[in-house]
PDB file of N, CA and C in Angstrom:
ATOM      1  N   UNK A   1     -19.300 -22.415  48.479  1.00  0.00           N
ATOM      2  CA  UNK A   1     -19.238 -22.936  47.111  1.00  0.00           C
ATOM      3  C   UNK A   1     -17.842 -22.655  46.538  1.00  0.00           C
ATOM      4  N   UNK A   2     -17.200 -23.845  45.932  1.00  0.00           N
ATOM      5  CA  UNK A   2     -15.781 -23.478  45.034  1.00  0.00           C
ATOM      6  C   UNK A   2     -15.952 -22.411  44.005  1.00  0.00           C
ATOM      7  N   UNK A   3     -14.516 -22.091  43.798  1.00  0.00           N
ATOM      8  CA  UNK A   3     -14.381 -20.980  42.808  1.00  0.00           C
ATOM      9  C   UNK A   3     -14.827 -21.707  41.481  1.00  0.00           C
ATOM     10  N   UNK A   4     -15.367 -21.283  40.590  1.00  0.00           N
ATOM     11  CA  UNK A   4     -15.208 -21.790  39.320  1.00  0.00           C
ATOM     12  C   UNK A   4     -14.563 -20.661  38.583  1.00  0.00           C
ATOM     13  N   UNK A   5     -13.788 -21.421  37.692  1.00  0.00           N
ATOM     14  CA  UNK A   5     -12.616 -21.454  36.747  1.00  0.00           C
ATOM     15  C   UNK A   5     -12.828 -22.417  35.510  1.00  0.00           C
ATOM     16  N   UNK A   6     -12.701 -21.380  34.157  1.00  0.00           N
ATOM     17  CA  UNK A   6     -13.190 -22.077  33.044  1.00  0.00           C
ATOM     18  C   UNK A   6     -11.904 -22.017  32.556  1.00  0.00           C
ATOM     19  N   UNK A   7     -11.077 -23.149  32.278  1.00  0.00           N
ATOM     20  CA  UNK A   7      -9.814 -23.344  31.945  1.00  0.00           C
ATOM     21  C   UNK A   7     -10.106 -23.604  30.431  1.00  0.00           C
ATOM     22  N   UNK A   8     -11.167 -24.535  30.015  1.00  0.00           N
ATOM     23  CA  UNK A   8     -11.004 -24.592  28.898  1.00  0.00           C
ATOM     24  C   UNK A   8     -11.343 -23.485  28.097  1.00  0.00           C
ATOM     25  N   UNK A   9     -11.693 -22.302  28.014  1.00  0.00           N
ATOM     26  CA  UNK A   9     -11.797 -20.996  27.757  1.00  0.00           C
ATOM     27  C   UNK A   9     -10.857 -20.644  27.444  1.00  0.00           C
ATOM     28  N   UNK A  10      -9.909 -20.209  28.703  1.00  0.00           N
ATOM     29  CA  UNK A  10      -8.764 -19.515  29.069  1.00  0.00           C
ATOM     30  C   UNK A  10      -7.591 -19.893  28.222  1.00  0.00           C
ATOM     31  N   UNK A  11      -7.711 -21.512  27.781  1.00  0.00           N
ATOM     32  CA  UNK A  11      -6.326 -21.843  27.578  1.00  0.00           C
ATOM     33  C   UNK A  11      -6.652 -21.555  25.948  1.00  0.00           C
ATOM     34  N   UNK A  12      -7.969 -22.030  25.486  1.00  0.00           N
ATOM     35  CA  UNK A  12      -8.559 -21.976  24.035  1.00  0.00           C
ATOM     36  C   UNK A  12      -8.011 -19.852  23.874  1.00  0.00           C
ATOM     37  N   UNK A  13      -8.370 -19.148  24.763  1.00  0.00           N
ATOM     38  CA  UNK A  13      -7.590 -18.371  24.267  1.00  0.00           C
ATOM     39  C   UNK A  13      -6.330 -17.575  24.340  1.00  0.00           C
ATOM     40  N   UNK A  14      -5.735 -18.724  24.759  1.00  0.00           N
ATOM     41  CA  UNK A  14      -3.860 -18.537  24.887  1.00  0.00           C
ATOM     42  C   UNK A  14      -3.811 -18.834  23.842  1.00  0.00           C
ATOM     43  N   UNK A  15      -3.938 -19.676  23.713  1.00  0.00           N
ATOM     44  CA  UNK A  15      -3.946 -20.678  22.385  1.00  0.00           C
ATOM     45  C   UNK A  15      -3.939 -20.162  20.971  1.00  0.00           C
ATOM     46  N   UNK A  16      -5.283 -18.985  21.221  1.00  0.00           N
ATOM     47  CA  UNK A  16      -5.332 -18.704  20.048  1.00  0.00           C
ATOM     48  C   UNK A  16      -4.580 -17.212  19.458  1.00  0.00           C
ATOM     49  N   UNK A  17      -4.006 -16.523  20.650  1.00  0.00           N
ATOM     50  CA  UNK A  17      -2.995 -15.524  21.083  1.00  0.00           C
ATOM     51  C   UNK A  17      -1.395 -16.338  20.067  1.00  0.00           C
ATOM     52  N   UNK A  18      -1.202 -17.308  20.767  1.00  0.00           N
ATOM     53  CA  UNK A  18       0.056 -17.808  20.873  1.00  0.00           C
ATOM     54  C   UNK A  18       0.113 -18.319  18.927  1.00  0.00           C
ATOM     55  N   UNK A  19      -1.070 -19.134  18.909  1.00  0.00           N
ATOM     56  CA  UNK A  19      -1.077 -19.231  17.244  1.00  0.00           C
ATOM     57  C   UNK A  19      -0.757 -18.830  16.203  1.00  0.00           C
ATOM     58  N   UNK A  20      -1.396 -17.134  16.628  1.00  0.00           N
ATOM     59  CA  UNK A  20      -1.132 -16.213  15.710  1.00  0.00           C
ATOM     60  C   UNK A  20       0.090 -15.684  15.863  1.00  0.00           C
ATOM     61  N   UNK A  21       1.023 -15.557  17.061  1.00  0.00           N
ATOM     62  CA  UNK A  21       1.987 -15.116  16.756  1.00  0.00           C
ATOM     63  C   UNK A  21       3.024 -16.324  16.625  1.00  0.00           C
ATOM     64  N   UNK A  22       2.941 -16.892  15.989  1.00  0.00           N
ATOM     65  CA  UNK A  22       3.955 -18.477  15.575  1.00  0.00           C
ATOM     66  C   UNK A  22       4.520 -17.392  14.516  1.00  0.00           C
ATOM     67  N   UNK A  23       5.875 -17.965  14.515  1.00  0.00           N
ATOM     68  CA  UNK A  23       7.141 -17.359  13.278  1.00  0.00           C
ATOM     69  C   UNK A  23       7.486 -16.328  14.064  1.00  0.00           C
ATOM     70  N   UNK A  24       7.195 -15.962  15.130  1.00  0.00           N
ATOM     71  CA  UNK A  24       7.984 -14.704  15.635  1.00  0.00           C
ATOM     72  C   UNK A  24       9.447 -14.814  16.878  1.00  0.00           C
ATOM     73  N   UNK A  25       9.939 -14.360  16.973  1.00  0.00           N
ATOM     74  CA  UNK A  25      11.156 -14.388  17.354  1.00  0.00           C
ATOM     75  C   UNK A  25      11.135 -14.274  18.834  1.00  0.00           C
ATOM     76  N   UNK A  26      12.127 -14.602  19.422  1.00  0.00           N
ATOM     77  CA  UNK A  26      12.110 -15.199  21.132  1.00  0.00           C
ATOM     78  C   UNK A  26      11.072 -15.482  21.957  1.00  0.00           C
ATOM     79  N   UNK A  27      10.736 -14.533  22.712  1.00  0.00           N
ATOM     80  CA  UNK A  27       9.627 -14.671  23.922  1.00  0.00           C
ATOM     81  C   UNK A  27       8.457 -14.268  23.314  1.00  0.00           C
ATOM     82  N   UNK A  28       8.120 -13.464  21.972  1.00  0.00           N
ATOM     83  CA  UNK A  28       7.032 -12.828  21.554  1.00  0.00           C
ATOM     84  C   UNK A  28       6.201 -14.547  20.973  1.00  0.00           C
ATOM     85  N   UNK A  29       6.718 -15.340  20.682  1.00  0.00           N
ATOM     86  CA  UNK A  29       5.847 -16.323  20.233  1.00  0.00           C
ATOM     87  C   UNK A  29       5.440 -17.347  21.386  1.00  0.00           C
ATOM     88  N   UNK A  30       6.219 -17.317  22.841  1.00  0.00           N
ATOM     89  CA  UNK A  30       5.617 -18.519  23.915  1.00  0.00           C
ATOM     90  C   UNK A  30       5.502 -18.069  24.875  1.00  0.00           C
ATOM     91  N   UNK A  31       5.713 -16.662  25.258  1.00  0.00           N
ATOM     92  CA  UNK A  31       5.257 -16.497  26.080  1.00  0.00           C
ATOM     93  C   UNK A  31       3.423 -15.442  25.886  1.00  0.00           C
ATOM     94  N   UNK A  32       2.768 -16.021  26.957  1.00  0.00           N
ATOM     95  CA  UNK A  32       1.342 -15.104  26.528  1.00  0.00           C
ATOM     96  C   UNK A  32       1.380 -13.475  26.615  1.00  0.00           C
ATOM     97  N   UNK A  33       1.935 -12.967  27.636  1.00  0.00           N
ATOM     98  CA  UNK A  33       1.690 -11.616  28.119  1.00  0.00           C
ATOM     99  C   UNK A  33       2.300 -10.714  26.931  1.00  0.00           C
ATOM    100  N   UNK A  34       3.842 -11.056  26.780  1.00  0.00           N
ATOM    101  CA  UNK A  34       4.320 -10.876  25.366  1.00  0.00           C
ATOM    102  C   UNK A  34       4.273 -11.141  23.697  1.00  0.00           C
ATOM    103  N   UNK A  35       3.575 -12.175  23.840  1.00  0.00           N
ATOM    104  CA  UNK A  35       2.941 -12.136  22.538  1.00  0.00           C
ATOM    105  C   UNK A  35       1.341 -11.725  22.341  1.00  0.00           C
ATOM    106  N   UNK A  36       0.434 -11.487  23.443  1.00  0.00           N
ATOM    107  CA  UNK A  36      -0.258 -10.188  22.934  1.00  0.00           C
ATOM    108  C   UNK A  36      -0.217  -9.219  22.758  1.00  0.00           C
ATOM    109  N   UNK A  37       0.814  -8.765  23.619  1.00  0.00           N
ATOM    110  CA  UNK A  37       1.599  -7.488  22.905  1.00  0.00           C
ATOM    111  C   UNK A  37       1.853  -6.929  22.336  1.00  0.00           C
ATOM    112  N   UNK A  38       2.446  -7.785  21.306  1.00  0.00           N
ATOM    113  CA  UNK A  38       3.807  -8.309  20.324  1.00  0.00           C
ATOM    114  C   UNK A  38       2.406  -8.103  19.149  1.00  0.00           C
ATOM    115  N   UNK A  39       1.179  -9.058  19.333  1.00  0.00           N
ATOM    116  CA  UNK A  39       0.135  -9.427  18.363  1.00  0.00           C
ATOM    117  C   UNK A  39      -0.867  -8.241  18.211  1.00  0.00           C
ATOM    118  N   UNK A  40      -1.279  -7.400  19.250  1.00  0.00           N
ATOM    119  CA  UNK A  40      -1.963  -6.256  19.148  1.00  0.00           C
ATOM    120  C   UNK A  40      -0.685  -5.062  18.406  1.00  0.00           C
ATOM    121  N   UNK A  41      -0.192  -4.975  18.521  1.00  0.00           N
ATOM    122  CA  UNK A  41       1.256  -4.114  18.055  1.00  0.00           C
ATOM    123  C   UNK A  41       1.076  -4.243  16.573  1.00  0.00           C
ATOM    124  N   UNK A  42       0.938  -5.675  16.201  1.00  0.00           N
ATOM    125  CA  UNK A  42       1.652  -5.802  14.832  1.00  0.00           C
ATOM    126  C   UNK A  42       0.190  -5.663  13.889  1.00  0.00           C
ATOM    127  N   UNK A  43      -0.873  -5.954  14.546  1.00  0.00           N
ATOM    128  CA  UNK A  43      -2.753  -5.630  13.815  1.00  0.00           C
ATOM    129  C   UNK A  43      -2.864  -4.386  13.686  1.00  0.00           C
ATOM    130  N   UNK A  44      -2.124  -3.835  14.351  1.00  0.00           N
ATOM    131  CA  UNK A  44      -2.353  -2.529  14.190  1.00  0.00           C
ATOM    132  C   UNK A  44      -1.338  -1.630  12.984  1.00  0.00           C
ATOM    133  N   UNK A  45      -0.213  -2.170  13.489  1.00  0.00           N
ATOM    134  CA  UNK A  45       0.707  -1.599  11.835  1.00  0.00           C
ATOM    135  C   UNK A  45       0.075  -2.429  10.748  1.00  0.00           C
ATOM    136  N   UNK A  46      -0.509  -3.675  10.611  1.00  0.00           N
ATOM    137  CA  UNK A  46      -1.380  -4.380   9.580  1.00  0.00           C
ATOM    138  C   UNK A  46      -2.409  -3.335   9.260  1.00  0.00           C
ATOM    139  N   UNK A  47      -2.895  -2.460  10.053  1.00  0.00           N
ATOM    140  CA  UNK A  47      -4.181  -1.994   9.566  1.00  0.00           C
ATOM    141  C   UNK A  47      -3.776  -0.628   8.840  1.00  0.00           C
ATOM    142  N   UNK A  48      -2.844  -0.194   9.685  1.00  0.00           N
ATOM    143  CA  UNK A  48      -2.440   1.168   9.684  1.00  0.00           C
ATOM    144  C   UNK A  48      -1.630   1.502   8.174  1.00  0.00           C
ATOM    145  N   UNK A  49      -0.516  -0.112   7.506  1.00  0.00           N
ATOM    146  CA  UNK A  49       0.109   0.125   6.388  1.00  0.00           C
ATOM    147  C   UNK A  49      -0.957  -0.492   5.493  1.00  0.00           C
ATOM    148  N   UNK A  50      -2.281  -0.745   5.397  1.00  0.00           N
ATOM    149  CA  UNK A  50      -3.150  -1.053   4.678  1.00  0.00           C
ATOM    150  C   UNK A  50      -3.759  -0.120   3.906  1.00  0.00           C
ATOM    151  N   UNK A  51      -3.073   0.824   5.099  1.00  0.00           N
ATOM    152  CA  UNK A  51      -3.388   2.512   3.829  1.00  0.00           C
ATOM    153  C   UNK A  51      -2.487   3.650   3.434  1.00  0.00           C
ATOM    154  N   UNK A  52      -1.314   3.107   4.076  1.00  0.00           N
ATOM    155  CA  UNK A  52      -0.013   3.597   3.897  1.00  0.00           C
ATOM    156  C   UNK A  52       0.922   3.447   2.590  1.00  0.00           C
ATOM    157  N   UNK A  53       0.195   1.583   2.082  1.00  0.00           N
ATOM    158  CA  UNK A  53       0.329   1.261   0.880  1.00  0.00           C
ATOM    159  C   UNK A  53       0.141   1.746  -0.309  1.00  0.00           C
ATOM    160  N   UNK A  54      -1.059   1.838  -0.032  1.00  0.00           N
ATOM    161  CA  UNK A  54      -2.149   2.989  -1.161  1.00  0.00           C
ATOM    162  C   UNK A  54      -0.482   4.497  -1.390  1.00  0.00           C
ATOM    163  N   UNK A  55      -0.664   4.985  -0.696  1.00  0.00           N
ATOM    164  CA  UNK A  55      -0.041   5.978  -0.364  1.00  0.00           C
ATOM    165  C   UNK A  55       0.924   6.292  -1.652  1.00  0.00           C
ATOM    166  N   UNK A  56       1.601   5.301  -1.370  1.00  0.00           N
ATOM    167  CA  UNK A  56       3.307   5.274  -1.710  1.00  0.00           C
ATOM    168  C   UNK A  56       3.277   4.359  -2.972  1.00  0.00           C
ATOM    169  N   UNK A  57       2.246   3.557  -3.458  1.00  0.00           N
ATOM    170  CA  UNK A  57       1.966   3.344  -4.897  1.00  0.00           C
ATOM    171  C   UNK A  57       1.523   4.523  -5.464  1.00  0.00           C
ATOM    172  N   UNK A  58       0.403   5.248  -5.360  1.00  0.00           N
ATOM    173  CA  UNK A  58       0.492   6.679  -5.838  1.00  0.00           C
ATOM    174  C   UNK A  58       1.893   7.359  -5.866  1.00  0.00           C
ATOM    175  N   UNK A  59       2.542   6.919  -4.845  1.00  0.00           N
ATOM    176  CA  UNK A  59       3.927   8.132  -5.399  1.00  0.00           C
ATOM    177  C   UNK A  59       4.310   7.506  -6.053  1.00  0.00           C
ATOM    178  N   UNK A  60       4.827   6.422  -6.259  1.00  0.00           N
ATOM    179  CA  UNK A  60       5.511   5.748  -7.313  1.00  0.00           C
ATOM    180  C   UNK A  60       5.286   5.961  -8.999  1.00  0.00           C
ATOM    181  N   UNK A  61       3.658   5.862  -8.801  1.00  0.00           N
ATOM    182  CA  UNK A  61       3.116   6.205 -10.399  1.00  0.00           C
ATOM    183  C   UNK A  61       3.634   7.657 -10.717  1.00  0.00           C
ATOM    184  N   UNK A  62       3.430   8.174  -9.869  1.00  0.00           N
ATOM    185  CA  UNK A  62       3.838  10.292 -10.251  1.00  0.00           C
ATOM    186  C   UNK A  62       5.002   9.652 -10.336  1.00  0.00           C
ATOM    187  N   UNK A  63       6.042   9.376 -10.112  1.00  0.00           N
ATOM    188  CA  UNK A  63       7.331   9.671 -10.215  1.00  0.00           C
ATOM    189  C   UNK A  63       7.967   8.590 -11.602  1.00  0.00           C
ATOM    190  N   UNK A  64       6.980   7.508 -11.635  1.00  0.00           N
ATOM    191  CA  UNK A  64       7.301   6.750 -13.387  1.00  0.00           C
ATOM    192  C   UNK A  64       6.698   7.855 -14.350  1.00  0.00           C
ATOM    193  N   UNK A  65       5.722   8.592 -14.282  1.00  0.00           N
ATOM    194  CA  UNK A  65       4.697   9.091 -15.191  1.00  0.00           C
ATOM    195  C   UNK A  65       5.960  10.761 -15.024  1.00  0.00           C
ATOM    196  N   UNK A  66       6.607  11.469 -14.091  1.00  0.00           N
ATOM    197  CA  UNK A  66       7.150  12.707 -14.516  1.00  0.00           C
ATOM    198  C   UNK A  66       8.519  11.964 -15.292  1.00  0.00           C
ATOM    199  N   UNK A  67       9.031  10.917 -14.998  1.00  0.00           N
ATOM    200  CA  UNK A  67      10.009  10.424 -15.338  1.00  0.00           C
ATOM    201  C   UNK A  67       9.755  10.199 -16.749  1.00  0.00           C
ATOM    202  N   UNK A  68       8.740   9.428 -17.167  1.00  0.00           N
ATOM    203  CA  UNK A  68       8.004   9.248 -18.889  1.00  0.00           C
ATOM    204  C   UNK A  68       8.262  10.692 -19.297  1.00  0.00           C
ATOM    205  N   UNK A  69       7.469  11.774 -18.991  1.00  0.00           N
ATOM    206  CA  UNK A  69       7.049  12.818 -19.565  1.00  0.00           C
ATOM    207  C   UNK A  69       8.244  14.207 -19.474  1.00  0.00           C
ATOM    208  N   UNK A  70       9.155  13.690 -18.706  1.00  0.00           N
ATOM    209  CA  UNK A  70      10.368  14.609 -18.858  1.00  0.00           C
ATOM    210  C   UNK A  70      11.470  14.449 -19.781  1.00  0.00           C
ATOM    211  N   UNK A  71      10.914  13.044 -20.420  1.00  0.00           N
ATOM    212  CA  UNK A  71      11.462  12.807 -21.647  1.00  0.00           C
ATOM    213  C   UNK A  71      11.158  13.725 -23.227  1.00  0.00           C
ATOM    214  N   UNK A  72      10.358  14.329 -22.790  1.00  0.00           N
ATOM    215  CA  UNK A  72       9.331  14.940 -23.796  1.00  0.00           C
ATOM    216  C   UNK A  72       9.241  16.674 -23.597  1.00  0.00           C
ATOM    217  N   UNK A  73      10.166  17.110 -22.205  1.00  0.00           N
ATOM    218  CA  UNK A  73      10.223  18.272 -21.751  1.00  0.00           C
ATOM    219  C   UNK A  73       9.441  18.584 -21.077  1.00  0.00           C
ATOM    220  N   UNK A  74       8.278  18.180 -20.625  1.00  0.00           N
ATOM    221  CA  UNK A  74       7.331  18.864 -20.011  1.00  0.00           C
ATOM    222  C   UNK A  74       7.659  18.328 -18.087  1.00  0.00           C
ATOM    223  N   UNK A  75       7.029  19.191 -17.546  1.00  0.00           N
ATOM    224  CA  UNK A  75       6.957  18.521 -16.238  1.00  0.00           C
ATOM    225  C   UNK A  75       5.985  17.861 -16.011  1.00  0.00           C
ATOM    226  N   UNK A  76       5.458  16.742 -14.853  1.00  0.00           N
ATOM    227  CA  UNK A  76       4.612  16.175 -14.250  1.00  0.00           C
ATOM    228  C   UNK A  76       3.484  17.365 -14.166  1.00  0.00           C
ATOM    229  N   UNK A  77       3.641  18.113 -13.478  1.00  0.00           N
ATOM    230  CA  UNK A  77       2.258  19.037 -12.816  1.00  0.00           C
ATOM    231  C   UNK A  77       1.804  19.926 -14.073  1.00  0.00           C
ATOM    232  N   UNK A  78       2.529  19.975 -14.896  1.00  0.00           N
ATOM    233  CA  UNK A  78       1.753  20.368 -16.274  1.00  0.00           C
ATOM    234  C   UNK A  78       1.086  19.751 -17.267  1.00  0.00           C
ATOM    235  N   UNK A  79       1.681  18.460 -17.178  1.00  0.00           N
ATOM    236  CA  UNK A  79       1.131  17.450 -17.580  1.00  0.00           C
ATOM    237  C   UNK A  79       0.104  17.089 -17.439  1.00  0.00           C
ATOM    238  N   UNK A  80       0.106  17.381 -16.333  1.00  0.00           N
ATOM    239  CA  UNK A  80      -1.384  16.716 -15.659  1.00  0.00           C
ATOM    240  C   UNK A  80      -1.872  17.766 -15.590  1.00  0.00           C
ATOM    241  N   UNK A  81      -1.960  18.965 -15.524  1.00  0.00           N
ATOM    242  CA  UNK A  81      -2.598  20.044 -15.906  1.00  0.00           C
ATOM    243  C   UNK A  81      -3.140  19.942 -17.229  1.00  0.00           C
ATOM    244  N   UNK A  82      -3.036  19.698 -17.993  1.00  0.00           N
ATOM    245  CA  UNK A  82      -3.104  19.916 -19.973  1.00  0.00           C
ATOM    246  C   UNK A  82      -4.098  18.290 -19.785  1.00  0.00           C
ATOM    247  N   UNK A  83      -3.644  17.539 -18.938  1.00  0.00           N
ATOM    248  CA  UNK A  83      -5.028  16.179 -19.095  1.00  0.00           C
ATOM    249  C   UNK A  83      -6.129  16.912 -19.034  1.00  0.00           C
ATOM    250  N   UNK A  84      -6.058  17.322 -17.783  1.00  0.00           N
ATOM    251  CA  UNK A  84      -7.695  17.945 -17.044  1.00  0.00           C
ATOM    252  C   UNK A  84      -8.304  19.359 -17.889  1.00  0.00           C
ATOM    253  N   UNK A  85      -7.160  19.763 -18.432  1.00  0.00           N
ATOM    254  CA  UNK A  85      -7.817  20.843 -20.160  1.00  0.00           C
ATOM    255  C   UNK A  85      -8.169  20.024 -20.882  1.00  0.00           C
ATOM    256  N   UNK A  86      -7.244  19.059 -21.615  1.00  0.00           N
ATOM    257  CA  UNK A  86      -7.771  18.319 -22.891  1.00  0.00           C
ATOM    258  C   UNK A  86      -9.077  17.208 -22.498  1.00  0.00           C
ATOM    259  N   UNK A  87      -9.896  17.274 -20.934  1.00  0.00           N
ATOM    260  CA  UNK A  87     -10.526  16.125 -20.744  1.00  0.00           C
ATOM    261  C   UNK A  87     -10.472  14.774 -20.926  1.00  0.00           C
ATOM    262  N   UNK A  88      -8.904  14.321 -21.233  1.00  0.00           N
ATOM    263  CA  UNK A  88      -8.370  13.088 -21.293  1.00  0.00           C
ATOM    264  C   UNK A  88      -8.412  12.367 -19.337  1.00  0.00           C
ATOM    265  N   UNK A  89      -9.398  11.476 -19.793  1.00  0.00           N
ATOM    266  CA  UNK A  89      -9.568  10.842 -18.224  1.00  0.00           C
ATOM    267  C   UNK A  89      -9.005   9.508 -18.153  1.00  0.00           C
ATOM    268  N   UNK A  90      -7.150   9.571 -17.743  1.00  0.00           N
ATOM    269  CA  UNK A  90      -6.727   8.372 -17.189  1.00  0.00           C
ATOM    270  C   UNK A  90      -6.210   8.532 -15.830  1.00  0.00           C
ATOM    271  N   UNK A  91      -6.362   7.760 -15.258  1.00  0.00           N
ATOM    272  CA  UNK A  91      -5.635   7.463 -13.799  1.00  0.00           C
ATOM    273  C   UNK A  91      -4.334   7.209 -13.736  1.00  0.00           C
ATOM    274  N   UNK A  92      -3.603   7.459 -12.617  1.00  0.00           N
ATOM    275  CA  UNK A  92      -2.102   7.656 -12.486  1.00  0.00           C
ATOM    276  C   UNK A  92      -1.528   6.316 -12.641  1.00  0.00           C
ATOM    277  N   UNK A  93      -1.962   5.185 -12.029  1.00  0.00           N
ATOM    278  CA  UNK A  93      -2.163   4.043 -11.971  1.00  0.00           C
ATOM    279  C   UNK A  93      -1.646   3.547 -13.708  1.00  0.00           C
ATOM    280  N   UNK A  94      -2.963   4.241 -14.779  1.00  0.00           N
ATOM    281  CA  UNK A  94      -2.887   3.310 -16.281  1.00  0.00           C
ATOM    282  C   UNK A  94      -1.837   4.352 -16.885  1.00  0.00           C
ATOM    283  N   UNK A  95      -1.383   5.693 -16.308  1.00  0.00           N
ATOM    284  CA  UNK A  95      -0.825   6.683 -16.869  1.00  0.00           C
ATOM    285  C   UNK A  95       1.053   5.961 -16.671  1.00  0.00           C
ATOM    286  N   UNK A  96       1.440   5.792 -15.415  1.00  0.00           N
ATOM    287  CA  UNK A  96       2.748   5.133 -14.982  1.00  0.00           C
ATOM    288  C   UNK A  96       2.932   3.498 -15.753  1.00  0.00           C
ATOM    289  N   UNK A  97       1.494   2.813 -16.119  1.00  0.00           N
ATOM    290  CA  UNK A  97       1.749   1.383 -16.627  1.00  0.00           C
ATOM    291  C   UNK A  97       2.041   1.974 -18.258  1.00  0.00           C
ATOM    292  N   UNK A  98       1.857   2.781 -18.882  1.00  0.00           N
ATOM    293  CA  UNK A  98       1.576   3.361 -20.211  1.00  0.00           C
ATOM    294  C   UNK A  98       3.428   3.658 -20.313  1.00  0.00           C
ATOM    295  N   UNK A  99       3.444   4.385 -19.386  1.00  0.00           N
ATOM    296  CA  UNK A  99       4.860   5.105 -19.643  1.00  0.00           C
ATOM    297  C   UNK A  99       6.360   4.140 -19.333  1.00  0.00           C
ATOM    298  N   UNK A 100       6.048   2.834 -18.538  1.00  0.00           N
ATOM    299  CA  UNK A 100       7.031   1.846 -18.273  1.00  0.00           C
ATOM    300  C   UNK A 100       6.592   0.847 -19.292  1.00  0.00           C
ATOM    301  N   UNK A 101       5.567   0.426 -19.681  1.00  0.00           N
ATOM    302  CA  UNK A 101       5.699  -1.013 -20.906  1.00  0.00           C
ATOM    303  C   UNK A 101       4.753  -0.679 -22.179  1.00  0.00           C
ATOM    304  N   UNK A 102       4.569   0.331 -22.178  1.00  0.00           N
ATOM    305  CA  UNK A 102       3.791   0.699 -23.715  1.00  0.00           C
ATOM    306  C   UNK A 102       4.520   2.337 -24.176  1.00  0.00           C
ATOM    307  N   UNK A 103       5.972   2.913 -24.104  1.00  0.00           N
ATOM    308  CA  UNK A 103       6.043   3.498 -24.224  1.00  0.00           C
ATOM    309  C   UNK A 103       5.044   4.996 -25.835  1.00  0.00           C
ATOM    310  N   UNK A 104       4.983   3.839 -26.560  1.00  0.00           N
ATOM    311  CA  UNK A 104       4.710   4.463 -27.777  1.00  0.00           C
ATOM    312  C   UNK A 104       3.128   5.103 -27.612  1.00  0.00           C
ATOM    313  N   UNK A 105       2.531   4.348 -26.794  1.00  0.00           N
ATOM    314  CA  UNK A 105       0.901   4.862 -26.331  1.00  0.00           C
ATOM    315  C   UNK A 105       1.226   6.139 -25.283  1.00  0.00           C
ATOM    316  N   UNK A 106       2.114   5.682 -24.723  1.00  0.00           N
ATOM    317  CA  UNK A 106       2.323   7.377 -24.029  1.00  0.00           C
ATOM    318  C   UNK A 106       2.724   8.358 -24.422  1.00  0.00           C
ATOM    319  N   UNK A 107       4.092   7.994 -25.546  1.00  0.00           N
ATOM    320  CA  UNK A 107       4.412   9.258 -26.171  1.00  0.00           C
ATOM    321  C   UNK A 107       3.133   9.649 -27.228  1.00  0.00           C
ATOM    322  N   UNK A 108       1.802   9.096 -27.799  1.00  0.00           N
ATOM    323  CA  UNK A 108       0.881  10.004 -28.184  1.00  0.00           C
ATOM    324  C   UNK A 108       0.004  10.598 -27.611  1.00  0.00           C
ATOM    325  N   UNK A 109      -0.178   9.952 -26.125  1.00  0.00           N
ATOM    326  CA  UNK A 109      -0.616  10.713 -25.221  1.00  0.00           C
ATOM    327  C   UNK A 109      -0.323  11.830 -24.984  1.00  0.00           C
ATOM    328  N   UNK A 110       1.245  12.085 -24.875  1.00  0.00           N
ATOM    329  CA  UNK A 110       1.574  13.189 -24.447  1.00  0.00           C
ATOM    330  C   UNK A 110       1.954  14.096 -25.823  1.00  0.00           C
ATOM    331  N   UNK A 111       1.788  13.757 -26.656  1.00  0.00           N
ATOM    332  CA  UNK A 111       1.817  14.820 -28.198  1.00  0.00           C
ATOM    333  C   UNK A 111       0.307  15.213 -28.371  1.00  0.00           C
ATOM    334  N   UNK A 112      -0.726  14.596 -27.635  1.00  0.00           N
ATOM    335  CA  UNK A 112      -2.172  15.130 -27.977  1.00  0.00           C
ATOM    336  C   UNK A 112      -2.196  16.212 -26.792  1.00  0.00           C
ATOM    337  N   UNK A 113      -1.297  16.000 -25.648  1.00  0.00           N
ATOM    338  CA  UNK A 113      -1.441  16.826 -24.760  1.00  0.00           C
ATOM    339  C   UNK A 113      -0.581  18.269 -25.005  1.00  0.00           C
ATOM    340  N   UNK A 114       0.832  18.227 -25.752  1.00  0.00           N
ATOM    341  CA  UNK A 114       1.371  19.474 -26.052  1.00  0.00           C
ATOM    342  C   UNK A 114       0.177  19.936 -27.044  1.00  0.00           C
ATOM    343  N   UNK A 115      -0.153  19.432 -28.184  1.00  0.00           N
ATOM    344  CA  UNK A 115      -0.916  20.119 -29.198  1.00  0.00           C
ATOM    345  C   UNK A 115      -1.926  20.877 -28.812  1.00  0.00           C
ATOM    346  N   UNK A 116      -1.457  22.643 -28.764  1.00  0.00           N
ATOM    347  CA  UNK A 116      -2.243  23.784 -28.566  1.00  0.00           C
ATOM    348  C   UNK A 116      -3.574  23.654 -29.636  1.00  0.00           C
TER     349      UNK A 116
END
């Protein structure tokens, strides 16, 4: 009995290898062996900066929000110390948007927070 060979399979998934890596640069987009490669490589930094992102927006907010509040003398980590006393519950997130385009809502934020 002949070999069977399912080409239309095989090529449906070159195909769909080669697809996904369209826009990429030399051999990583036509050739197969190298652009799964090339395509498992890059799903994986996709997955991996999917939380790396997260990351480094959190730093960003700490560093608008000590930048706001060092205007005012205080540091960041005291700052946020004197929230979690005064039970003022905002996130770093609405705390950094407060301190770059609503300055005046932050500076009473942070005068309810000096007030012993």
């Amino acid at each position: 009995m002949p070999r069977s060979v399912n080409a239309v399979a095989s090529r449906q998934r070159r195909k769909k290898i080669l697809k996904q890596t369209k826009g990429q640069f030399g051999r990583r987009k036509n050739v197969f062996t190298v652009a799964k490669n090339s395509l498992e490589k890059g799903l994986t930094y996709a997955y991996r900066d999917r939380r790396n992102k997260k990351r480094s927006w959190r730093g960003l907010w700490i560093t608008r929000i000590n930048a706001g509040v060092r205007e005012y003398g205080m540091s960041y980590s005291v700052f946020m110390g004197r929230l979690i006393e005064k039970n003022i519950i905002l996130n770093r997130k609405t705390l950094a948007d407060l301190a770059m385009n609503h300055p005046d809502a932050f500076k009473a934020i942070v005068e309810a927070v000096k007030n012993d």
